[in-house]
C-alpha atoms as a PDB file:
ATOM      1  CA  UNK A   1      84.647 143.793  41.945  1.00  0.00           C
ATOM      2  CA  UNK A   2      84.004 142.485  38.621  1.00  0.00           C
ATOM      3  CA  UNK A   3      85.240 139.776  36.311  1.00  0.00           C
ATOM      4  CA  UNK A   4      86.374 140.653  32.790  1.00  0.00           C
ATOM      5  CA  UNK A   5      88.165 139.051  29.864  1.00  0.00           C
ATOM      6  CA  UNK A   6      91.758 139.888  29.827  1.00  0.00           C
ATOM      7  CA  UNK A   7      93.485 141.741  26.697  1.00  0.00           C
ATOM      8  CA  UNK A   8      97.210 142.160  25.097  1.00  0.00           C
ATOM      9  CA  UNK A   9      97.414 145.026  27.560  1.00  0.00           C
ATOM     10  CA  UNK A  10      96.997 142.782  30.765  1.00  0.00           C
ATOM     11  CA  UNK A  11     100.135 140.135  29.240  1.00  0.00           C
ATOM     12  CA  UNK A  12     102.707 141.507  31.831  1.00  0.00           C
ATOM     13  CA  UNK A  13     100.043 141.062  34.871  1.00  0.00           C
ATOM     14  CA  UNK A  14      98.776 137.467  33.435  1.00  0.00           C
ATOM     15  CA  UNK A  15     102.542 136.544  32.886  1.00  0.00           C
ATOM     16  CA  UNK A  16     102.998 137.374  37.028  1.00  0.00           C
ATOM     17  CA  UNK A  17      99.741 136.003  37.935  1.00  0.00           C
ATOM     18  CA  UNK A  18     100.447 132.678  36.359  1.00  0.00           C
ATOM     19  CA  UNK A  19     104.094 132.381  37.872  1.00  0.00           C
ATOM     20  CA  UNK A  20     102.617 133.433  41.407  1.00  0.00           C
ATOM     21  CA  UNK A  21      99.906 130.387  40.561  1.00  0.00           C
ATOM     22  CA  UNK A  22     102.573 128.101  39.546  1.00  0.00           C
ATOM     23  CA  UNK A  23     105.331 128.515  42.778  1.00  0.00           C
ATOM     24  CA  UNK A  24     108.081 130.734  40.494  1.00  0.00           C
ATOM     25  CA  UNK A  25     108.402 127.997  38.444  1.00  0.00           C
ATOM     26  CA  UNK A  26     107.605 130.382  35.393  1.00  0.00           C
ATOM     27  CA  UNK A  27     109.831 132.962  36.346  1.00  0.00           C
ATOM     28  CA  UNK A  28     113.064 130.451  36.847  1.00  0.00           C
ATOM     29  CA  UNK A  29     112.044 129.270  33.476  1.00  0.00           C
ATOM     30  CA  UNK A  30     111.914 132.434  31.534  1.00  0.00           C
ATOM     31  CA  UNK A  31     115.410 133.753  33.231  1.00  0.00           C
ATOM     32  CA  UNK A  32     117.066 131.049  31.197  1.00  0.00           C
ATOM     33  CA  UNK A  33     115.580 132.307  28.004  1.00  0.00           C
ATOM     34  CA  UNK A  34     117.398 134.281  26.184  1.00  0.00           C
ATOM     35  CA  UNK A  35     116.966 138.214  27.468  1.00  0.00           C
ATOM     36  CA  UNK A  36     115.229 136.495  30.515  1.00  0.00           C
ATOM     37  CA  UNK A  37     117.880 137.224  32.974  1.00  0.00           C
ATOM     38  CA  UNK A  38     117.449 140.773  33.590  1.00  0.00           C
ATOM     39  CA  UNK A  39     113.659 140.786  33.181  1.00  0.00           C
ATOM     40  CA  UNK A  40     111.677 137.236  33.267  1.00  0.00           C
ATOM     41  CA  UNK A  41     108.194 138.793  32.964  1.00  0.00           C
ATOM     42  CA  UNK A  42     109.375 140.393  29.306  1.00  0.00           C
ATOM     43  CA  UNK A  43     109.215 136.760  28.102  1.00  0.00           C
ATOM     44  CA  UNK A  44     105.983 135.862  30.035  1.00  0.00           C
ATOM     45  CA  UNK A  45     104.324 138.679  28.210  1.00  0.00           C
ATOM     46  CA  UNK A  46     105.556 137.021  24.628  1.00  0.00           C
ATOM     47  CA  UNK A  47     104.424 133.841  26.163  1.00  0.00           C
ATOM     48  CA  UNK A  48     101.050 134.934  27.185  1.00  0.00           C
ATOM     49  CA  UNK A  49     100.804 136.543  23.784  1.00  0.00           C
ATOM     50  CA  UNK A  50     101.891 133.531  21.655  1.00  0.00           C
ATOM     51  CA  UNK A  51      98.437 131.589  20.495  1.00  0.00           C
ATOM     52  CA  UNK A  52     100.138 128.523  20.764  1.00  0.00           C
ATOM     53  CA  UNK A  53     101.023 128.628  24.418  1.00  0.00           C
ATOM     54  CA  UNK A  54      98.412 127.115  27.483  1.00  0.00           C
ATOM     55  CA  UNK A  55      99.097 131.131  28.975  1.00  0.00           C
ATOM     56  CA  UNK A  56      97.184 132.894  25.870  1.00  0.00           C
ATOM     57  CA  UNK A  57      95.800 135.910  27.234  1.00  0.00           C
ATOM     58  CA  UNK A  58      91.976 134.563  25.659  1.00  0.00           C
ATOM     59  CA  UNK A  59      92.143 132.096  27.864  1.00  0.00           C
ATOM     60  CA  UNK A  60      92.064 134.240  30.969  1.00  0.00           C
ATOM     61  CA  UNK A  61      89.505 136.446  32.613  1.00  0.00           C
ATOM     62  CA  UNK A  62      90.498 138.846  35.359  1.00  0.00           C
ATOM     63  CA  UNK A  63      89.116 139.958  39.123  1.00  0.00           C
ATOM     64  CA  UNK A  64      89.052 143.915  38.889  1.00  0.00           C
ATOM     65  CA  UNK A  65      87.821 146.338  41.193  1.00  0.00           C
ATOM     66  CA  UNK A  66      88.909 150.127  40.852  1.00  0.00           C
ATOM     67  CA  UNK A  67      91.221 149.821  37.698  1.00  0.00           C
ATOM     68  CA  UNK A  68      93.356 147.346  39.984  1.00  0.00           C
ATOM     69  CA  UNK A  69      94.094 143.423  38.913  1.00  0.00           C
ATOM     70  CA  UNK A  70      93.323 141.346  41.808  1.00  0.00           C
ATOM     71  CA  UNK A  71      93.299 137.882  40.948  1.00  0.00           C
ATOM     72  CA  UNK A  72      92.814 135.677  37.586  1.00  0.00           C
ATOM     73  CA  UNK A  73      91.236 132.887  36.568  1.00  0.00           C
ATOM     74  CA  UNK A  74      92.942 130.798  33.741  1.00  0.00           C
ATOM     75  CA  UNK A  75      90.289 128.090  31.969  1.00  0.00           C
ATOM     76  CA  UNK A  76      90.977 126.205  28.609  1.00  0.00           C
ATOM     77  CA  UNK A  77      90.339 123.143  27.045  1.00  0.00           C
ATOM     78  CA  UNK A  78      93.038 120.609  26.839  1.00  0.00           C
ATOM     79  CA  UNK A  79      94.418 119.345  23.301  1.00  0.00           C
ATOM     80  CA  UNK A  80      95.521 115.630  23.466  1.00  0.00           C
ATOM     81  CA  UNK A  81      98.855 114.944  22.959  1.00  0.00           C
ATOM     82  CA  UNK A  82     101.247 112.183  22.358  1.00  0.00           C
ATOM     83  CA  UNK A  83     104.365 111.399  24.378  1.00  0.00           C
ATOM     84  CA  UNK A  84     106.298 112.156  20.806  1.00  0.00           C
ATOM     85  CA  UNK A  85     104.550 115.304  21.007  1.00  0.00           C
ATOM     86  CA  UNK A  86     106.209 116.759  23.942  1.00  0.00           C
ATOM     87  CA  UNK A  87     109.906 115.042  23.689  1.00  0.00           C
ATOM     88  CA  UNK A  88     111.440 118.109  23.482  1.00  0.00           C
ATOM     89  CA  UNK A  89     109.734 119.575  27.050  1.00  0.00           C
ATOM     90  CA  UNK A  90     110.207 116.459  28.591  1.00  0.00           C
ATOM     91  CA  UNK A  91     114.133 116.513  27.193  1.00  0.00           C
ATOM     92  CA  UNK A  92     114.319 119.971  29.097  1.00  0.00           C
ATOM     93  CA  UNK A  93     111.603 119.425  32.199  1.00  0.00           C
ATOM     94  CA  UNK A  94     111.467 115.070  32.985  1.00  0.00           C
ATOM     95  CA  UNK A  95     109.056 115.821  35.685  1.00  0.00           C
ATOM     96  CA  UNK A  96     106.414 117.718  33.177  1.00  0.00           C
ATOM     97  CA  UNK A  97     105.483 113.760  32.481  1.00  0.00           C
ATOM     98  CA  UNK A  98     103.346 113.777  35.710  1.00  0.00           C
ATOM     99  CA  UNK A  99     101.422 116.408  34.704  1.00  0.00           C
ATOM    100  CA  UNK A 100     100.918 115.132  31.105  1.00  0.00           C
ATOM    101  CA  UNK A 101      99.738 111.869  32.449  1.00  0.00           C
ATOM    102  CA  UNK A 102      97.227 113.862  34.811  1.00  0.00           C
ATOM    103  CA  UNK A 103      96.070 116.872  32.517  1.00  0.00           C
ATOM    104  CA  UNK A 104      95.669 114.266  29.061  1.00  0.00           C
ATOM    105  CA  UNK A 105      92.527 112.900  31.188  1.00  0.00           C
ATOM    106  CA  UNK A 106      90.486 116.422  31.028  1.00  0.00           C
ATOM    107  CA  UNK A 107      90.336 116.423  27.093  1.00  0.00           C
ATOM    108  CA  UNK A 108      86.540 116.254  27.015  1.00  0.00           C
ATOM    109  CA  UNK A 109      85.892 119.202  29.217  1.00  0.00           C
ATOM    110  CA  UNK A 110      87.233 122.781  30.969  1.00  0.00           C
ATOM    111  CA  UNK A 111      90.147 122.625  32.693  1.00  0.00           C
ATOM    112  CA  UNK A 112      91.733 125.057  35.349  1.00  0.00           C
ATOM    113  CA  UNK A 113      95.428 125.606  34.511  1.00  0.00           C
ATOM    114  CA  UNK A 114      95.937 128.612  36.734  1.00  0.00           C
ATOM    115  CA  UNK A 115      93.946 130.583  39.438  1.00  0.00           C
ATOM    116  CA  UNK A 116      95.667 133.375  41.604  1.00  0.00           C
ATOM    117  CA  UNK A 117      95.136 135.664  43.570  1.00  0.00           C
ATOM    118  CA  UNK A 118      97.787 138.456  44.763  1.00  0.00           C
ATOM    119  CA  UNK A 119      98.352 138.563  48.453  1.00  0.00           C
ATOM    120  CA  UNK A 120      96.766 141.929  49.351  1.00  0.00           C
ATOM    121  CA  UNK A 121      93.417 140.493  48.436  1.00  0.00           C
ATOM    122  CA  UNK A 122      93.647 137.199  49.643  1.00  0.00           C
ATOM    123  CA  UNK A 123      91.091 135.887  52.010  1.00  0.00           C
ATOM    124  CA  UNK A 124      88.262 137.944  51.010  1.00  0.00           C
ATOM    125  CA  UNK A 125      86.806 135.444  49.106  1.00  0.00           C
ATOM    126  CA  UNK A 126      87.921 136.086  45.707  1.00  0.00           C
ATOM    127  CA  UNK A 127      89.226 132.875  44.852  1.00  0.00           C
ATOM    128  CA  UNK A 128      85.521 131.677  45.574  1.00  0.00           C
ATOM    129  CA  UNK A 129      84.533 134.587  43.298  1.00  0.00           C
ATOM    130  CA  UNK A 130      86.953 133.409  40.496  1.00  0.00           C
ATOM    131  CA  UNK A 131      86.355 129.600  41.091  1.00  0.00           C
ATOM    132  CA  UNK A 132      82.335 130.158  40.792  1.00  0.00           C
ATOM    133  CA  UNK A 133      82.982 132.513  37.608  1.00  0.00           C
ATOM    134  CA  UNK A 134      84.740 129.122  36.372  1.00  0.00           C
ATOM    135  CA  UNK A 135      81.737 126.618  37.117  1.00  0.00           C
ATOM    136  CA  UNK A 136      79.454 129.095  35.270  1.00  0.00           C
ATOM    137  CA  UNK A 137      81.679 129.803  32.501  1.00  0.00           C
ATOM    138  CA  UNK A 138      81.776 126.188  32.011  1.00  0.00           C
ATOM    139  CA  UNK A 139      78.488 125.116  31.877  1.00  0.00           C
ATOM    140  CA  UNK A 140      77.643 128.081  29.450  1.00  0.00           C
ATOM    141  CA  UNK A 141      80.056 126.373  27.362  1.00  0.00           C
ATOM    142  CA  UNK A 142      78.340 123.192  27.659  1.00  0.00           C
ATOM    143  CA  UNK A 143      80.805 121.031  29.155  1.00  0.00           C
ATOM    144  CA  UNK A 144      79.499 118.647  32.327  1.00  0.00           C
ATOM    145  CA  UNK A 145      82.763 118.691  34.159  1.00  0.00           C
ATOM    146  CA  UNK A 146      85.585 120.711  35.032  1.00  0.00           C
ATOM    147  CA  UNK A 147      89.292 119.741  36.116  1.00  0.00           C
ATOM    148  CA  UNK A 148      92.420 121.294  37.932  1.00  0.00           C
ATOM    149  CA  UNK A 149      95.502 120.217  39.509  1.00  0.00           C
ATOM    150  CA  UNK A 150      96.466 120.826  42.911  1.00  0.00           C
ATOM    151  CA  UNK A 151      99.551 119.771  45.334  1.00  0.00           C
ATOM    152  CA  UNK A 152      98.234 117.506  48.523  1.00  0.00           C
ATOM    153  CA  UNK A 153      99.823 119.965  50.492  1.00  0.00           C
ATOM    154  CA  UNK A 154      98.985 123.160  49.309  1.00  0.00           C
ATOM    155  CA  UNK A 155      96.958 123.668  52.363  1.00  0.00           C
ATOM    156  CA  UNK A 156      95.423 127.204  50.736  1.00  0.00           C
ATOM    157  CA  UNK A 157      94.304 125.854  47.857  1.00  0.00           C
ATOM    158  CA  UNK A 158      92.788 122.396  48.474  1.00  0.00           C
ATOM    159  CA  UNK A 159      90.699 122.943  51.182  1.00  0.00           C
ATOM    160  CA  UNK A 160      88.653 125.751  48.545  1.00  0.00           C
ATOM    161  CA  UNK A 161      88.501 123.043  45.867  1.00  0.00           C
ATOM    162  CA  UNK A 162      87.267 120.207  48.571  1.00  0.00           C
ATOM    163  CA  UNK A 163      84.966 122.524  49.665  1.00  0.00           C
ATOM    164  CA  UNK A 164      83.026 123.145  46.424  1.00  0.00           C
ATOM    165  CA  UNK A 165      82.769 119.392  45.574  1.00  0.00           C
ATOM    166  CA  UNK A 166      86.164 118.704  43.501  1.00  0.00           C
ATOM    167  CA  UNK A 167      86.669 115.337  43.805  1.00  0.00           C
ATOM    168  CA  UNK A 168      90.729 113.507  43.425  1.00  0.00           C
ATOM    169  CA  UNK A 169      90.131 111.565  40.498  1.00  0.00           C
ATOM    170  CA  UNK A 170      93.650 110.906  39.731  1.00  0.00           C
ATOM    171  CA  UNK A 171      97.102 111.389  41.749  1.00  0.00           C
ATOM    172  CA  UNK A 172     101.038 110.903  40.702  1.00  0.00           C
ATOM    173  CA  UNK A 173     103.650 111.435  43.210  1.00  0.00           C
ATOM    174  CA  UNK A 174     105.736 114.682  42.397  1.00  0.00           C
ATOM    175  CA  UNK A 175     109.147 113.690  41.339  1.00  0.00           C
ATOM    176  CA  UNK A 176     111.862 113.672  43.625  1.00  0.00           C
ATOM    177  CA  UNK A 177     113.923 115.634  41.059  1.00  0.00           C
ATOM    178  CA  UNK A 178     111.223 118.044  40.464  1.00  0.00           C
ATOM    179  CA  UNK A 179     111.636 122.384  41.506  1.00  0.00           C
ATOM    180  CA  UNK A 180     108.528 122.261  42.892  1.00  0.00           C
ATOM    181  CA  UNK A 181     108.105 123.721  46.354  1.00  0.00           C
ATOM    182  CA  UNK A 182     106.009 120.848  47.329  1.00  0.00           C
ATOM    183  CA  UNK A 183     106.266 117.005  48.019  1.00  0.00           C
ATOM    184  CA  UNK A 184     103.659 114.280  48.020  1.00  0.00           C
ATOM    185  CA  UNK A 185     101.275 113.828  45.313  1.00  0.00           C
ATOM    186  CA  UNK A 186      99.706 116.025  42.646  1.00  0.00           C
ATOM    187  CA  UNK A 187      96.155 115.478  42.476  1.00  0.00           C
ATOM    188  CA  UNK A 188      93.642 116.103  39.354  1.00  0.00           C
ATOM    189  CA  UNK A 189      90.527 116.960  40.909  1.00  0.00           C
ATOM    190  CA  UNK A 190      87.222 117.212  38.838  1.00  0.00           C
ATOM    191  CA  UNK A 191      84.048 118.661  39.748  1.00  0.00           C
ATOM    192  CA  UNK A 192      80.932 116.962  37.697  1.00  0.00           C
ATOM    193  CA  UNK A 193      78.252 120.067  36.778  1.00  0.00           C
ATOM    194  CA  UNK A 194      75.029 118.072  36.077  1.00  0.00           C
END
């Protein structure tokens, strides 16, 4: 297995990755786009391809092992942004505020928006793979720390993070309103690299 930077070719797979890292959240979204109905992942692809969006394909490298996609590691650095600057997804999505509030505090360094892995190759230590490739790419890049989100009770996930010395730094309680398949808190956890 090897990690490599994803390209245009890999949209449709980071588009699938991302939604599997994000509960179908992504998927619901892009079926109420226009064309989205009869195939979602068509507009994940222009999403991941759009330099604007947090999906851009540069941002993400990918687990591969015999010309097959196995997981994906999404890492990029957080632009600050003002409330007036995301009216119109808050207009659409109330409950994005909570993750706003969290993800505004990882300006200064890396930040984790999406790691997935798909079934089949789960618990063979490949997110380990994918979350050390992060760490290293990190400090390459001269930042000190390095940030992600998780739910409380994504009981997968958080005992992987907790285990390589992610630390909750920060934690709003996931709207009541919200699609997510979870309820509780969302934490931003930070790992310090020096």
């Amino acid at each position: 297995m090897h990690i490599r930077k994803a390209t245009p070719q890999d949209a449709r797979i980071i588009a699938e990755l991302a939604d599997m890292a994000e509960e179908g959240m992504l998927v619901a979204d892009w079926r109420q786009q226009p064309g989205g109905q009869d195939d979602p992942l068509a507009i994940g692809e222009k999403v991941v391809l759009d330099t604007e969006n947090a999906l851009y394909y540069e941002n993400v490298s990918l687990a591969e092992e015999n010309n097959q996609i196995q997981g994906m590691v999404l890492l990029r650095q957080v632009v600050q942004k003002s409330l007036e600057d995301i009216a119109p997804i808050l207009e659409k999505e109330p409950e994005f505020f909570v993750v706003w509030e969290l993800v505004q505090q990882t300006t200064d360094h890396l930040y984790i928006h999406a790691l997935a892995v798909y079934q089949d190759f789960r618990q063979k230590g490949l997110g380990q793979k994918l979350l050390d490739y992060a760490v290293q790419h990190t400090k390459d890049r001269g930042y000190d720390k390095l940030s992600l989100l998780a739910y409380e009770q994504n009981q997968k996930a958080l005992p992987l993070y907790i285990r390589n010395d992610f630390q909750i730094m920060d934690r709003r309680p996931i709207p009541k309103e919200s699609d997510v398949a979870y309820e509780g808190d969302l934490l931003l956890m930070t790992k310090n690299l020096t």
